[in-house]
Protein backbone atom coordinates (compact mmCIF):
# COMPACT_ATOMS: atom_id res chain seq x y z
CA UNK A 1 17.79 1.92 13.30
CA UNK A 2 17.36 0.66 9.89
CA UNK A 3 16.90 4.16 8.66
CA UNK A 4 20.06 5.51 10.17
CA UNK A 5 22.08 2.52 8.58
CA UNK A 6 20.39 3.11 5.21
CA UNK A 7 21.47 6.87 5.75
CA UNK A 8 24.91 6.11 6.69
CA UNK A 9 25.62 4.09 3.74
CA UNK A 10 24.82 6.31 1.59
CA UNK A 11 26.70 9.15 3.07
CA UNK A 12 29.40 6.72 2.77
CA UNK A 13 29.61 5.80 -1.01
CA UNK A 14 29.02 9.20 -1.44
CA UNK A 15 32.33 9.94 0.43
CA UNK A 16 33.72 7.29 -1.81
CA UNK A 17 32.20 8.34 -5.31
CA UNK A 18 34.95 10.74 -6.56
CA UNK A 19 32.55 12.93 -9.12
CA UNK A 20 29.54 11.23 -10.14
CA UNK A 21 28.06 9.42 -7.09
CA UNK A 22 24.99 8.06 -8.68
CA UNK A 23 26.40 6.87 -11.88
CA UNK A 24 26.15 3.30 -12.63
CA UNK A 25 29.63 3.40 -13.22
CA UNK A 26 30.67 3.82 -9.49
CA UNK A 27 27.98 1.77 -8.61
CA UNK A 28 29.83 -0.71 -10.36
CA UNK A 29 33.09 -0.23 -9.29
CA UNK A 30 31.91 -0.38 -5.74
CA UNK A 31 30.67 -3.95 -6.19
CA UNK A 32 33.45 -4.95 -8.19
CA UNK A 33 35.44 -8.00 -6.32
CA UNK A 34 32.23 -8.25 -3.85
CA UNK A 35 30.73 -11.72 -2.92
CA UNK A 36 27.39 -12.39 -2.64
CA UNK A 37 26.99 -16.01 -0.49
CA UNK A 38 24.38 -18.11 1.08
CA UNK A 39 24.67 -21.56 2.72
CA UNK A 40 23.20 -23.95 4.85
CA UNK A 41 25.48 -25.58 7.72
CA UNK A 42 23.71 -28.05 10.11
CA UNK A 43 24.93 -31.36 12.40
CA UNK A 44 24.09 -33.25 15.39
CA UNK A 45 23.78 -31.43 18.76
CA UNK A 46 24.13 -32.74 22.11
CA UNK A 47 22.97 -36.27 22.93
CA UNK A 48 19.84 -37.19 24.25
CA UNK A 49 19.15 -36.82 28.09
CA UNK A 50 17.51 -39.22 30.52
CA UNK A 51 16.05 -37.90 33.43
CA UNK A 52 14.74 -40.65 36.31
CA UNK A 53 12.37 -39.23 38.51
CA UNK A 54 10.34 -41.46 41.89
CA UNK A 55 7.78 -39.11 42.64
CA UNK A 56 4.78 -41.58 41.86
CA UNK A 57 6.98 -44.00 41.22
CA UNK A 58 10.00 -44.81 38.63
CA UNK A 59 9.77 -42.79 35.53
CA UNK A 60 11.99 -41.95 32.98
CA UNK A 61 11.67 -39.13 30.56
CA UNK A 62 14.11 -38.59 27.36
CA UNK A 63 15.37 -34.34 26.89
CA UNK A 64 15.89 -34.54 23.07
CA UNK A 65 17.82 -31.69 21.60
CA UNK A 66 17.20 -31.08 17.87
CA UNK A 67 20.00 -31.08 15.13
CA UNK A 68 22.02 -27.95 14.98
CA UNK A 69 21.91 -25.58 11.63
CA UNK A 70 22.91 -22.30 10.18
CA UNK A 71 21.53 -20.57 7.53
CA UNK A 72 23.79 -17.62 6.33
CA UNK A 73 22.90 -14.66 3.10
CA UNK A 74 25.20 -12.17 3.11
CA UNK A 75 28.01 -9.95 0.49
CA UNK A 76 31.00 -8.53 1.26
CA UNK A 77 34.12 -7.47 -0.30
CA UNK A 78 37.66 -6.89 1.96
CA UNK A 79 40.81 -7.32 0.41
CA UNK A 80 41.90 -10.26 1.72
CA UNK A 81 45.30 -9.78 3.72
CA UNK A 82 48.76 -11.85 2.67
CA UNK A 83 48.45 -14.23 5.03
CA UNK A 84 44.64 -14.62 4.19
CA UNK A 85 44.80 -18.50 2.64
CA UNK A 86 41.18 -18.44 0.41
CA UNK A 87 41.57 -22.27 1.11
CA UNK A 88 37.87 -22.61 0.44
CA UNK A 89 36.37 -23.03 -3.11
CA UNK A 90 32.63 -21.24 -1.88
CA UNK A 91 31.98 -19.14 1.31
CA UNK A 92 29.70 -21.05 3.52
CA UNK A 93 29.29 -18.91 6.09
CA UNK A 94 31.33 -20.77 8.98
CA UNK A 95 34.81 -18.69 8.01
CA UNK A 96 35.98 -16.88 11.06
CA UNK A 97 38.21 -14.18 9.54
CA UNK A 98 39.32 -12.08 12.87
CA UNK A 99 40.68 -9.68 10.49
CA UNK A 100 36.78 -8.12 9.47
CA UNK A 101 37.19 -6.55 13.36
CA UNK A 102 40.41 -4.36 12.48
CA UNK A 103 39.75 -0.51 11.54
CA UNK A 104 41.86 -0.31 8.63
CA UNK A 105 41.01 -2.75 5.91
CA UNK A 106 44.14 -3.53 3.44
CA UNK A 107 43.26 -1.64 1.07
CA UNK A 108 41.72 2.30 1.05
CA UNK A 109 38.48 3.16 -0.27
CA UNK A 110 34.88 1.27 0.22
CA UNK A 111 34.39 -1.74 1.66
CA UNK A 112 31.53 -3.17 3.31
CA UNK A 113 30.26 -6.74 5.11
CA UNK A 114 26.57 -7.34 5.76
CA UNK A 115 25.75 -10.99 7.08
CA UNK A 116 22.44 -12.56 8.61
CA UNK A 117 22.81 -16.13 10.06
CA UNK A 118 20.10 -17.45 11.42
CA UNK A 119 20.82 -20.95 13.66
CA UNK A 120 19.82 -22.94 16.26
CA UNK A 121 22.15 -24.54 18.65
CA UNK A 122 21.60 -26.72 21.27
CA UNK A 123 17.87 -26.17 20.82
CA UNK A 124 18.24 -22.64 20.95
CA UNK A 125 17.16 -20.35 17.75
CA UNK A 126 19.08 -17.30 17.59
CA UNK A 127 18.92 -14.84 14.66
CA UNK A 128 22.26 -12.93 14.08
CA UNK A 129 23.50 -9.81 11.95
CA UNK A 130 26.65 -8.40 11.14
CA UNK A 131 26.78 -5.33 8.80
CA UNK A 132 29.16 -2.66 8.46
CA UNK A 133 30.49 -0.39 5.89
CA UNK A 134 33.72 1.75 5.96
CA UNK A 135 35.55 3.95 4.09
CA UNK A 136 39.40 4.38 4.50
CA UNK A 137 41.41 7.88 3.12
CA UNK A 138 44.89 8.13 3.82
CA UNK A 139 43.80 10.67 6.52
CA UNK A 140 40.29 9.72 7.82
CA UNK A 141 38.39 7.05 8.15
CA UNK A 142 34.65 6.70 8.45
CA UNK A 143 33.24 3.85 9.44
CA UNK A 144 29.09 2.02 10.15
CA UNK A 145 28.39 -0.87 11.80
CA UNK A 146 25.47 -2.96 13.40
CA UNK A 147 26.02 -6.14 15.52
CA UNK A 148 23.61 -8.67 17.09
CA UNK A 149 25.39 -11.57 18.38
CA UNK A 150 21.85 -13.56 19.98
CA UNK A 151 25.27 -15.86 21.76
CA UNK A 152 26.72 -13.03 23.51
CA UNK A 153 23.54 -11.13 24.31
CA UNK A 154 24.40 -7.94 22.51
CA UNK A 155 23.15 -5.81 20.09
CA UNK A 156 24.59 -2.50 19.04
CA UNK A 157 24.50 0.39 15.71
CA UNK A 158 27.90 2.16 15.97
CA UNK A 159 29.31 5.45 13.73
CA UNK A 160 32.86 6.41 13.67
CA UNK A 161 34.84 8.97 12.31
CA UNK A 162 38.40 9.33 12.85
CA UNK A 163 41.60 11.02 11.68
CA UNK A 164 44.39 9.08 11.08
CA UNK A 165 48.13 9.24 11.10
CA UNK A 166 50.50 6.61 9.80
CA UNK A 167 53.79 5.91 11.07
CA UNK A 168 55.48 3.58 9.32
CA UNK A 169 53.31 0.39 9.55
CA UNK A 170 51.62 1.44 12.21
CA UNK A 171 48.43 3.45 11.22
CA UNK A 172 46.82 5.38 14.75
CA UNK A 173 43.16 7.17 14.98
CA UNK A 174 41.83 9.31 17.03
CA UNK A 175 37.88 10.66 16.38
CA UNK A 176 34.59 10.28 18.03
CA UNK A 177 31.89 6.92 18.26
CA UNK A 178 28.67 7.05 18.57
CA UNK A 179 26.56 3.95 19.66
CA UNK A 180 22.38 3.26 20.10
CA UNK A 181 21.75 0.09 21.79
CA UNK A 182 19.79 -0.62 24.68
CA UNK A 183 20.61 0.82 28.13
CA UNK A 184 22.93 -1.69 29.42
CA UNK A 185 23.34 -1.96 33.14
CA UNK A 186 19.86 -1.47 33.95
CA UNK A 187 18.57 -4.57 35.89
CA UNK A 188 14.99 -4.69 35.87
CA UNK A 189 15.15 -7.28 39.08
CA UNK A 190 16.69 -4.51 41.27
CA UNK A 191 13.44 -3.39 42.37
CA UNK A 192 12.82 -6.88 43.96
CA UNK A 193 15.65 -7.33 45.78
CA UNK A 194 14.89 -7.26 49.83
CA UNK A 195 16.25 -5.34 52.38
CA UNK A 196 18.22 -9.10 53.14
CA UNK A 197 19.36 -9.49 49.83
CA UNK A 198 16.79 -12.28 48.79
CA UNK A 199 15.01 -11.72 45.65
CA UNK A 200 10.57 -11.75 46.30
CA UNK A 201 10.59 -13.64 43.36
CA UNK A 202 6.87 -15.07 44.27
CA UNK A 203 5.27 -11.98 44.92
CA UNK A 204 6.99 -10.90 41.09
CA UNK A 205 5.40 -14.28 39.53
CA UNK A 206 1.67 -13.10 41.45
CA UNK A 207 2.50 -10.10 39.60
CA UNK A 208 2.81 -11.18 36.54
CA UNK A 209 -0.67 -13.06 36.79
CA UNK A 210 0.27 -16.31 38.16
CA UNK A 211 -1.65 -17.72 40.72
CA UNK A 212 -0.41 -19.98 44.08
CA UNK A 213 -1.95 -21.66 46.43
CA UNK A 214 1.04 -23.18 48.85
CA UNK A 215 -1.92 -25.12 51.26
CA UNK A 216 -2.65 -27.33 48.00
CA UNK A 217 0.55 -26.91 46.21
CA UNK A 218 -1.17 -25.87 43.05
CA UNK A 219 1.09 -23.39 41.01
CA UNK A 220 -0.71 -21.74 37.62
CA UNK A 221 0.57 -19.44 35.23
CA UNK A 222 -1.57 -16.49 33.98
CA UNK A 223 -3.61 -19.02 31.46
CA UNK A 224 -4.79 -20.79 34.54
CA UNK A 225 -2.35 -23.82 32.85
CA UNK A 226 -1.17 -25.83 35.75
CA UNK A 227 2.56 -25.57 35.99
CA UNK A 228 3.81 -26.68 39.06
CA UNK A 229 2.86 -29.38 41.98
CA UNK A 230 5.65 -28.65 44.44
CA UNK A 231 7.68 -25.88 45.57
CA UNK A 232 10.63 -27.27 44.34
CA UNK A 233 9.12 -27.77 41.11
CA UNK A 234 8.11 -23.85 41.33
CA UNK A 235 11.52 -22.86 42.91
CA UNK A 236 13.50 -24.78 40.14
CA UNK A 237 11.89 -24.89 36.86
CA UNK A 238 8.98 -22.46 36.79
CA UNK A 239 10.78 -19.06 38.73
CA UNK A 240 13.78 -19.13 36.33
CA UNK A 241 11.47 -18.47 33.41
CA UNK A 242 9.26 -16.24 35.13
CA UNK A 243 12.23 -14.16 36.22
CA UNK A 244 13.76 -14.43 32.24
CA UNK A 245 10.10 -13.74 30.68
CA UNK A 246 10.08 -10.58 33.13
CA UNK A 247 13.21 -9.26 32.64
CA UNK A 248 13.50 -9.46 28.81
CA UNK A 249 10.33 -7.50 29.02
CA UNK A 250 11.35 -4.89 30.51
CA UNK A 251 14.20 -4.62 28.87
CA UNK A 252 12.61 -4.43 25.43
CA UNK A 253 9.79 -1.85 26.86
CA UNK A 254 12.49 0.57 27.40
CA UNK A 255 13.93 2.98 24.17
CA UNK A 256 17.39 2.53 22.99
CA UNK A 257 19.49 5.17 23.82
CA UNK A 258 22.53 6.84 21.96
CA UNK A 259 26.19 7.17 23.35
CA UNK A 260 28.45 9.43 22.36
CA UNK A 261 32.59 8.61 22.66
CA UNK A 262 36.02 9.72 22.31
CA UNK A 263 37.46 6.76 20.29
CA UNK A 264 41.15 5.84 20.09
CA UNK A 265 42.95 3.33 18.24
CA UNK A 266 45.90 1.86 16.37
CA UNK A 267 46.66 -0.54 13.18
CA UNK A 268 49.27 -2.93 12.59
CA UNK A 269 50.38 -5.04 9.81
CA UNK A 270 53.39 -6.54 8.58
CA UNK A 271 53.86 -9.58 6.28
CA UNK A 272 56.16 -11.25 4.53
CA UNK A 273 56.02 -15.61 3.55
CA UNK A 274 57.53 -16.80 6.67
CA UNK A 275 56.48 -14.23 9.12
CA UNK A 276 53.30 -11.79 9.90
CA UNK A 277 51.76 -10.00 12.50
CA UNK A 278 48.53 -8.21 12.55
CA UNK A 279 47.16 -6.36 15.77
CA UNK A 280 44.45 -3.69 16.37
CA UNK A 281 43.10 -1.83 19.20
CA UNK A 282 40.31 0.59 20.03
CA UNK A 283 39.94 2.70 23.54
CA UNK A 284 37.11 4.69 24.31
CA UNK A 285 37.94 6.11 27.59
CA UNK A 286 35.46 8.89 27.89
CA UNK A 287 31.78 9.33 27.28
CA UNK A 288 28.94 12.39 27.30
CA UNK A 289 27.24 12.06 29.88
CA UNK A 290 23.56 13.62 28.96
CA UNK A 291 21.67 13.01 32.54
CA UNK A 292 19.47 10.49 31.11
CA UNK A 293 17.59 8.08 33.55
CA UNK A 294 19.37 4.96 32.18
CA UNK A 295 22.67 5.91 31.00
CA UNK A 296 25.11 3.62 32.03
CA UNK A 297 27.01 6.06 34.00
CA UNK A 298 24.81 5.79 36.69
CA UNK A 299 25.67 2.66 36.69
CA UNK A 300 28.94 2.65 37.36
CA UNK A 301 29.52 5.75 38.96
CA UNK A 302 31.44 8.02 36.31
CA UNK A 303 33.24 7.08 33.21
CA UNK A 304 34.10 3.67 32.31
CA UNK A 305 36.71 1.80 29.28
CA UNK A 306 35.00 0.27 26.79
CA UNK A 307 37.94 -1.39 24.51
CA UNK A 308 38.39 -3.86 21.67
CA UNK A 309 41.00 -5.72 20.23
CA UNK A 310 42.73 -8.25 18.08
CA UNK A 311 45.66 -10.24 16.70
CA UNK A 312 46.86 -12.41 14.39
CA UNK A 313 50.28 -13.81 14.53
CA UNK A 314 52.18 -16.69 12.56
CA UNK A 315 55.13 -17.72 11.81
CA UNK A 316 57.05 -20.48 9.51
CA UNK A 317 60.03 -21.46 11.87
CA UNK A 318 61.25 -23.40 8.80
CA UNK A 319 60.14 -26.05 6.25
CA UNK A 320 58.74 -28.78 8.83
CA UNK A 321 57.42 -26.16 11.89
CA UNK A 322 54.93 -23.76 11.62
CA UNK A 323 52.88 -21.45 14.92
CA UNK A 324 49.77 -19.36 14.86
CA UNK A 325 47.76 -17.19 17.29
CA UNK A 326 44.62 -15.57 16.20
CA UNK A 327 41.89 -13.93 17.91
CA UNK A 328 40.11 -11.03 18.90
CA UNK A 329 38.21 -9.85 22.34
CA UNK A 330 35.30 -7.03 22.30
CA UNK A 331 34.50 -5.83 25.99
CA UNK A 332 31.56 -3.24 25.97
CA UNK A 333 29.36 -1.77 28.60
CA UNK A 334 28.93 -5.12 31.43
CA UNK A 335 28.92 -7.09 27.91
CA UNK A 336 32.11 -9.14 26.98
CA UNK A 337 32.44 -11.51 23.60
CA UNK A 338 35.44 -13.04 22.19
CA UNK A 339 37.14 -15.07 19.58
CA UNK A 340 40.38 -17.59 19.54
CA UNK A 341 42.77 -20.02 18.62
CA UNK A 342 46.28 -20.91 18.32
CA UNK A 343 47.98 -24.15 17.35
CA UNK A 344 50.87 -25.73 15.53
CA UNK A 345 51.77 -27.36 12.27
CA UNK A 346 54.24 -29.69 11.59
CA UNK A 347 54.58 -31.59 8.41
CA UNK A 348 56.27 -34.95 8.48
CA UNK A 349 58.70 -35.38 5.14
């Protein structure tokens, strides 16, 4: 994967480079106005959690959750749009600029956003990327991206290329996507399911090289580590990460595969001091279907929409008064992630 993005870029500030592609000159100029950032972010998480329990008589046991942090490298440069407000001295990494998910950028030409954040919330570690590169021409557009949102559970490498039309201030595309991720859809617990709908979920665990012995109520996992001294115990704590460990291993034994689309979307922007609008949308309502084993259409029986979207909307209703909406919502494959807010201003004189 890293290959194909190293590829891509270059293919792409190739497209960009009008003569001399590998002169330090256009080097330069393709850096020019970028931001290189890096930050550290952290704060409390939840409180602590007691848990009473009476089994051999009263005990209490304290769940502490560790503080929260977020440590973001990254560069970018995107012209920042009118109603952009660079508020902010530094970039610290928390910014959520919706506008990085449109198509078309403000601005033609070469611009680019590669992020890593690496953070821990709630006592969870997660370690996410967001990198893409795109190059705008008043009649194409070409575009690379790579996404692993650890929150969402997804993890994608996406090409584009498009033509594109303008009408006005509306700017529409219509060109082909092609994705590698892993085979979404595929549910490596289907095989347990029962002819009742119950899941064998012990027989699974035995499988996996734990050991039970329900006369004694001795539960070990494949270390011989004692891990449980009830069935409840096994039911409720143990099976859930037995059935987690087993299916994210199955899922990462498997070889990503690569989907090709029909990709259709649309641009808009308007501005002005008092009033703005910004909206995008992508459709792609057919996909190749090459007979693989785990291509999603089996899955869902044919084709499928996979769609994404976004807008920002304010307005000054006069001096005193002021309304936003912002957001954006990404649905693809059975995976779904989204962004929002929307509020209201009003300054007392």
């Amino acid at each position: 994967m890293k290959k194909i993005l190293l590829i891509i870029i270059v293919v792409l500030f190739s497209c960009a480079a009008p003569k001399k592609c590998c002169g330090q000159d256009n080097i330069k100029d393709i850096f020019k106005f970028s931001t290189f950032y890096t930050a550290v972010n952290g704060g409390t998480s939840i409180s602590d959690v007691e848990t009473y329990s009476v089994t051999d008589g009263l005990s209490v046991q304290t769940v502490k959750t560790p503080y929260d942090y977020n440590l973001t490298l990254g560069v970018r440069k995107i012209a920042r749009f009118g109603y952009e407000n660079r508020a902010n001295t530094f970039y610290d990494g928390t910014e959520s600029n919706y506008s990085d998910g449109a198509t078309i950028g403000k601005r033609d030409g070469v611009e680019f956003l590669f992020q890593v954040d690496y953070r821990r919330q709630e006592g969870v570690k997660y370690l996410d990327q967001h990198h893409f590169i795109r190059y705008v021409d008043s009649a194409w557009l070409a575009k690379a991206e790579y996404l692993k949102d650890g929150f969402a559970d997804v993890e994608y490498f996406e090409t584009s290329q498009r033509y594109r039309y303008t009408i006005g201030k509306f700017s529409f595309n219509v060109g082909a996507a092609q994705r590698l991720s892993e085979p979404y859809g595929y549910d490596p617990l289907e095989e347990w399911i029962l002819d009742n709908g119950n899941l064998h979920y012990t027989y699974l665990a035995i499988q996996e090289g734990y050991t039970v012995d329900v006369y004694n109520s001795e539960y070990k996992d494949p270390s011989g580590a004692t891990v449980a001294n009830s069935s409840e115990v096994w039911k409720e704590v143990v099976i859930p990460q037995v059935l987690a460990n087993y299916t994210d291993k199955k899922r990462n034994e498997l070889d990503r595969i690569i989907q090709h689309s029909l990709v259709l979307g649309f641009d808009y922007y308007y501005y002005n001091k008092s009033f703005w609008v910004h909206s995008w949308a992508n459709l792609m309502p057919y996909h190749y279907n090459d007979g693989g084993e785990f291509n999603y259409h089996n899955y869902v029986d044919g084709q499928w929409y996979d769609y994404s979207g976004g807008l920002i909307f304010g307005q000054k209703i006069n001096k005193q008064l002021g309304i936003f909406v912002e957001g954006k919502y990404n649905k693809y494959w059975n995976r779904e992630w989204y962004d929002f807010k929307t509020g209201i201003n009003y300054i007392i004189r």
